[in-house]
C-alpha atoms as a PDB file:
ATOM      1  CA  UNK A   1     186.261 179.089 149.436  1.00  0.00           C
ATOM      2  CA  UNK A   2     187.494 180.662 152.503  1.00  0.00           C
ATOM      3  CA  UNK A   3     190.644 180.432 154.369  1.00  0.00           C
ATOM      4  CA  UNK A   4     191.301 182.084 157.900  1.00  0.00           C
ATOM      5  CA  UNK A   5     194.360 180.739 159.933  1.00  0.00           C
ATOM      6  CA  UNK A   6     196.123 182.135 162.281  1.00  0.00           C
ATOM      7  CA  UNK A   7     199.200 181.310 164.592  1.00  0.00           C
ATOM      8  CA  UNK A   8     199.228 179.276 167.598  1.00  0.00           C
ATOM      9  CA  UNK A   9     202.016 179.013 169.964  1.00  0.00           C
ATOM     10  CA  UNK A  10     202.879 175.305 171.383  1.00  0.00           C
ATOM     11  CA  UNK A  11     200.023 174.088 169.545  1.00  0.00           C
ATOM     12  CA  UNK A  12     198.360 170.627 170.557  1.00  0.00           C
ATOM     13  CA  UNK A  13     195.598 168.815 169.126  1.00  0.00           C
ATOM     14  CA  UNK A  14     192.247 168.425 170.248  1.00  0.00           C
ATOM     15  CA  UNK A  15     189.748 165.639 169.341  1.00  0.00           C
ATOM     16  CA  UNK A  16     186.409 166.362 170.055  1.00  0.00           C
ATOM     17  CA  UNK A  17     183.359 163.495 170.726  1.00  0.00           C
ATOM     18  CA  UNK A  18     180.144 164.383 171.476  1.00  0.00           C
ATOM     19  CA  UNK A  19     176.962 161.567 172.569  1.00  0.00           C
ATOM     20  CA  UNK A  20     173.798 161.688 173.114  1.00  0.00           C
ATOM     21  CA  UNK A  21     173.436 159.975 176.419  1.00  0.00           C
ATOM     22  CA  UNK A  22     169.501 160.254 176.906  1.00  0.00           C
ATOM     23  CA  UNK A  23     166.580 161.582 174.892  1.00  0.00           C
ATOM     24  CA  UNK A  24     164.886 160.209 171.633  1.00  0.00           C
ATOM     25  CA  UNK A  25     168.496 161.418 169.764  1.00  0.00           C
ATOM     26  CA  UNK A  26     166.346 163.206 167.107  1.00  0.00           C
ATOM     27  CA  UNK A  27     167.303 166.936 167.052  1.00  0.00           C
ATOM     28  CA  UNK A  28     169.128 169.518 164.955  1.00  0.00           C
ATOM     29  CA  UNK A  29     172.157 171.904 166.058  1.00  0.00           C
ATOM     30  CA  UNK A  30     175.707 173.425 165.448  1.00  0.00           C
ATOM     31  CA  UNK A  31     178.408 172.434 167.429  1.00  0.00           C
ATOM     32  CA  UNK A  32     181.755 174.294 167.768  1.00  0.00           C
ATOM     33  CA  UNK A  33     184.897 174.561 168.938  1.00  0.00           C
ATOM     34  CA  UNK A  34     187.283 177.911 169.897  1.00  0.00           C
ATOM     35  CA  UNK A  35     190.043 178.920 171.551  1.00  0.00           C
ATOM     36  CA  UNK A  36     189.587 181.050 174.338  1.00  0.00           C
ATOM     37  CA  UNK A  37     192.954 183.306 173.553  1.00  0.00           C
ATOM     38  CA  UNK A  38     191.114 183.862 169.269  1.00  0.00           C
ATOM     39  CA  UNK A  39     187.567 183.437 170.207  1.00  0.00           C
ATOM     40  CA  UNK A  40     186.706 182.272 166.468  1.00  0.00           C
ATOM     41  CA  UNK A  41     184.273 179.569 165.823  1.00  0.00           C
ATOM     42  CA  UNK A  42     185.531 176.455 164.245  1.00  0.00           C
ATOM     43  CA  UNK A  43     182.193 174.732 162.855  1.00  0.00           C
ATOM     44  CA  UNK A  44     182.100 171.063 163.795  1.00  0.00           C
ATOM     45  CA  UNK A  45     178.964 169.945 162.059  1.00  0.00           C
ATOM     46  CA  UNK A  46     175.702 172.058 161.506  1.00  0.00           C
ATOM     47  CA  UNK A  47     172.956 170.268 160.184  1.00  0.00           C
ATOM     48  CA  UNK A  48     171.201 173.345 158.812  1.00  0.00           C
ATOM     49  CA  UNK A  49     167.591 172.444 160.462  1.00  0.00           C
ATOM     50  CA  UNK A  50     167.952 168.439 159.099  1.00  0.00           C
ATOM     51  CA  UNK A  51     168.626 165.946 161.798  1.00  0.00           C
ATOM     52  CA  UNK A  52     171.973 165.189 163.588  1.00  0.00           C
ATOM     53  CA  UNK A  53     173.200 161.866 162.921  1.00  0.00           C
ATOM     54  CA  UNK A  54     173.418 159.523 165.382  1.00  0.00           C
ATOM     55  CA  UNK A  55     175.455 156.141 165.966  1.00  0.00           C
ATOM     56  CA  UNK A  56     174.170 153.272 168.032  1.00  0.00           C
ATOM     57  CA  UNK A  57     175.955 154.274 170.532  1.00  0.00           C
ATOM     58  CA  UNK A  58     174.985 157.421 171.019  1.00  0.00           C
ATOM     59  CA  UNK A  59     178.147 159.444 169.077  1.00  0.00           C
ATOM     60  CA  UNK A  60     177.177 162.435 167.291  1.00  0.00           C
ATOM     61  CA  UNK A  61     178.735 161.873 163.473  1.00  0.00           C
ATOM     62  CA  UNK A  62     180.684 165.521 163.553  1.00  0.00           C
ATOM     63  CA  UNK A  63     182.112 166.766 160.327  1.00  0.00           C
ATOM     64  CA  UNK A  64     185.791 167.664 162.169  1.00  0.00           C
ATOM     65  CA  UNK A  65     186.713 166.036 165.137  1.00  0.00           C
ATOM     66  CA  UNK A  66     190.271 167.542 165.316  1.00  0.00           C
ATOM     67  CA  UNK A  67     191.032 171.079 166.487  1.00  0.00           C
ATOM     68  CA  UNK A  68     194.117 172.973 167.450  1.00  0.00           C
ATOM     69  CA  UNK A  69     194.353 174.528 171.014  1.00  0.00           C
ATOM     70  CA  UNK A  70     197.693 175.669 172.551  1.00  0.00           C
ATOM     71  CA  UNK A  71     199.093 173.248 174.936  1.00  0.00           C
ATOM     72  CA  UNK A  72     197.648 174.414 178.543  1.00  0.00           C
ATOM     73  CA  UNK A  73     194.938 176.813 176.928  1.00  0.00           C
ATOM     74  CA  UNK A  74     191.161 176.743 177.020  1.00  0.00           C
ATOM     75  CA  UNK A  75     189.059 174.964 174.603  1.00  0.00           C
ATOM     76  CA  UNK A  76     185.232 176.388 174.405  1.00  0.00           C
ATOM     77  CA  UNK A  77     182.785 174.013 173.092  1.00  0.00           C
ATOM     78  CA  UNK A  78     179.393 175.065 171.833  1.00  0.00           C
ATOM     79  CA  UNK A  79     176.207 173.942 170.720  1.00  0.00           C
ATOM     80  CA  UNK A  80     173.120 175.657 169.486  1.00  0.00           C
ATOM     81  CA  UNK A  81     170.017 173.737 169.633  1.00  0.00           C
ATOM     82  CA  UNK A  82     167.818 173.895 166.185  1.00  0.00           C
ATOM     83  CA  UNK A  83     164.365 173.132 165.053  1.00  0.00           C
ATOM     84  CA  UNK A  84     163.697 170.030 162.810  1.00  0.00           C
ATOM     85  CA  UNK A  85     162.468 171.188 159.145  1.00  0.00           C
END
């Protein structure tokens, strides 16, 4: 295992959704989440090349929904689009 932390001032929490709002909803990708003031990626859910789970209605089954952004900062959200294995 690895731990990183680090300190963040006035610290509020973040919960993150994501849906698929048109498309077949088949696909594969890593989604995160960063802080604009550490600029480290928090990994939300990466399906490694299988493919992203989907609810009926649309919402994207992440790993971690939560984050921690200081109150007033920037959240950066990413996601990297993969090829089904």
């Amino acid at each position: 295992m690895s731990f990183r932390f680090a300190h963040v001032r006035r610290a509020v929490e973040a919960t993150i959704i994501a849906r698929v709002t048109s498309g077949s909803g088949r696909f594969a990708a890593c989604f995160t989440a960063r802080t604009a003031s550490i600029g480290e990626d928090v990994v939300l859910l990466d399906s490694r090349g299988q493919e992203v789970s989907v609810a009926d209605d649309g919402e994207v089954v992440l790993w971690r929904r939560v984050v921690v952004v200081e109150h007033q900062g920037e959240l950066v959200l990413g996601m990297e689009d993969a090829a089904l294995l």
